[in-house]
C-alpha atoms as a PDB file:
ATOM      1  CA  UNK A   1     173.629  71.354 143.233  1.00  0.00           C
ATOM      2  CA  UNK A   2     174.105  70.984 147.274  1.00  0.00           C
ATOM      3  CA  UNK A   3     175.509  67.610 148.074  1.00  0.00           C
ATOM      4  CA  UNK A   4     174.164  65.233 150.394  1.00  0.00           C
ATOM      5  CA  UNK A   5     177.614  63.849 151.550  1.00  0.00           C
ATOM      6  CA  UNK A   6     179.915  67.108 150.876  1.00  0.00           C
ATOM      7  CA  UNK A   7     179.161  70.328 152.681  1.00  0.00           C
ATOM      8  CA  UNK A   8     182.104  72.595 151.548  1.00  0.00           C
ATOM      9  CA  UNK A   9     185.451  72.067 149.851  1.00  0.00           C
ATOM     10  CA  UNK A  10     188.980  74.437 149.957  1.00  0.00           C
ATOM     11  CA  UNK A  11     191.934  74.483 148.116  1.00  0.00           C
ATOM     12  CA  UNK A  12     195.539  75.507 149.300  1.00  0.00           C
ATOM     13  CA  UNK A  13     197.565  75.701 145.986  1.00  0.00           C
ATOM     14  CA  UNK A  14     200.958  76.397 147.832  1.00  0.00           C
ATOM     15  CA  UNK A  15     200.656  72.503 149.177  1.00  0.00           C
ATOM     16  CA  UNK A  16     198.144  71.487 146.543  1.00  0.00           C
ATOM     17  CA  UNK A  17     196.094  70.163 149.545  1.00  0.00           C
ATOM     18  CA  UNK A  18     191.876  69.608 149.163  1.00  0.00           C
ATOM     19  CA  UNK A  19     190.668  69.859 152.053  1.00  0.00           C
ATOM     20  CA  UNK A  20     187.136  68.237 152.342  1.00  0.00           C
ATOM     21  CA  UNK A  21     184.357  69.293 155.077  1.00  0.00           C
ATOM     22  CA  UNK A  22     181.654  66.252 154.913  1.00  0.00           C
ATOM     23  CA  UNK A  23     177.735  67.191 156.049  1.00  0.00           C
ATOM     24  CA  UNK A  24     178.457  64.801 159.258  1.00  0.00           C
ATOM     25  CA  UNK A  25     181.486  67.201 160.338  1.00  0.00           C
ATOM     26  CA  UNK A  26     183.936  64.879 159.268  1.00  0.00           C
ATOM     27  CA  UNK A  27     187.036  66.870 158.035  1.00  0.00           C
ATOM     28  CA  UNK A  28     189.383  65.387 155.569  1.00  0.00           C
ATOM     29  CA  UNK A  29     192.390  66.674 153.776  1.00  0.00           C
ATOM     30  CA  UNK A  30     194.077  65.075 150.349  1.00  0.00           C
ATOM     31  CA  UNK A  31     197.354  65.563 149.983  1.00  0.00           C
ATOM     32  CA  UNK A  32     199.445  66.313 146.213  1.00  0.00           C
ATOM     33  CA  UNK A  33     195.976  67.375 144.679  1.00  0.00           C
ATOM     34  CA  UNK A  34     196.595  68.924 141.350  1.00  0.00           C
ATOM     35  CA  UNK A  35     194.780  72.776 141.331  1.00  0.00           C
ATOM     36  CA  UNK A  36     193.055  71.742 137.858  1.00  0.00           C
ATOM     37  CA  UNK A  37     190.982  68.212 139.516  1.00  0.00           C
ATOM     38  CA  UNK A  38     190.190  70.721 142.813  1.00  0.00           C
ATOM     39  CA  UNK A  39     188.550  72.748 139.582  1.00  0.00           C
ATOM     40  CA  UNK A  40     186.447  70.119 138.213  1.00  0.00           C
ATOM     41  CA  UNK A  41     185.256  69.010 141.610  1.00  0.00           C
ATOM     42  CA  UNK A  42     184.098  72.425 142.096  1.00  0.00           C
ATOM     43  CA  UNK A  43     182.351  73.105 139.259  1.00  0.00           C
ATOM     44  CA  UNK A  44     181.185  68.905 139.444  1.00  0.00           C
ATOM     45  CA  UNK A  45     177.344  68.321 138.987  1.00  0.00           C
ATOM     46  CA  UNK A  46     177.632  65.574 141.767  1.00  0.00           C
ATOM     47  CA  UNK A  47     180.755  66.538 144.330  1.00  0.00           C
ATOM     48  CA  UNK A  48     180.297  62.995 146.194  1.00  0.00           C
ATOM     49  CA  UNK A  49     180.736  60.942 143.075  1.00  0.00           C
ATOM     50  CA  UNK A  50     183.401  63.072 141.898  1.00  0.00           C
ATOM     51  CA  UNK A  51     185.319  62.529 145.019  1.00  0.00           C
ATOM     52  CA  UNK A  52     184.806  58.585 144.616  1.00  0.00           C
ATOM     53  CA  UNK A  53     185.424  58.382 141.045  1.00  0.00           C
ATOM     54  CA  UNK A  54     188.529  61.305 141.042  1.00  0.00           C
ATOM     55  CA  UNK A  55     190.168  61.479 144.389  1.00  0.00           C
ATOM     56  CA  UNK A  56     189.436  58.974 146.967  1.00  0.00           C
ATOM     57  CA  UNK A  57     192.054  56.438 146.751  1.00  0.00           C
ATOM     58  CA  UNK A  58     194.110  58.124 144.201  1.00  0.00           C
ATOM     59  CA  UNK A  59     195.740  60.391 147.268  1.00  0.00           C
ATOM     60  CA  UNK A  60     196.992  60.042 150.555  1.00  0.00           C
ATOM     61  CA  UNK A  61     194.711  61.704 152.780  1.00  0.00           C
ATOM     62  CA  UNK A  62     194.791  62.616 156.655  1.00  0.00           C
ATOM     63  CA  UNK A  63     191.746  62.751 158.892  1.00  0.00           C
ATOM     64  CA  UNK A  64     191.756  66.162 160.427  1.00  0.00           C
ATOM     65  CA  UNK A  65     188.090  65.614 162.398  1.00  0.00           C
END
């Protein structure tokens, strides 16, 4: 299902960092991401609430744009 607050995601598994492209154009990345929770957020039903519930919070993140 296309997500009204997420427009893409990416994974870099040598730094285990998520990097998180919001529909506004806001880029995020979250740092020390395990590869298996980037895996459920993929295949997630709801990406925004999986990213409030799973990662927001949990890991330090840098504003990229």
């Amino acid at each position: 299902m296309p997500s009204s607050v997420v427009a893409h995601i990416e994974y870099d598994s040598r730094s285990s960092t998520l990097r998180v492209i919001y529909v506004s154009g806001m880029i995020y990345e979250y740092k020390n991401v395990p590869a298996e929770v980037f895996v459920q957020m993929k295949n997630a039903f709801a990406k925004g609430v999986f990213l409030n519930k799973h990662i927001k919070g949990k890991y330090p993140f840098e504003k990229i744009h």
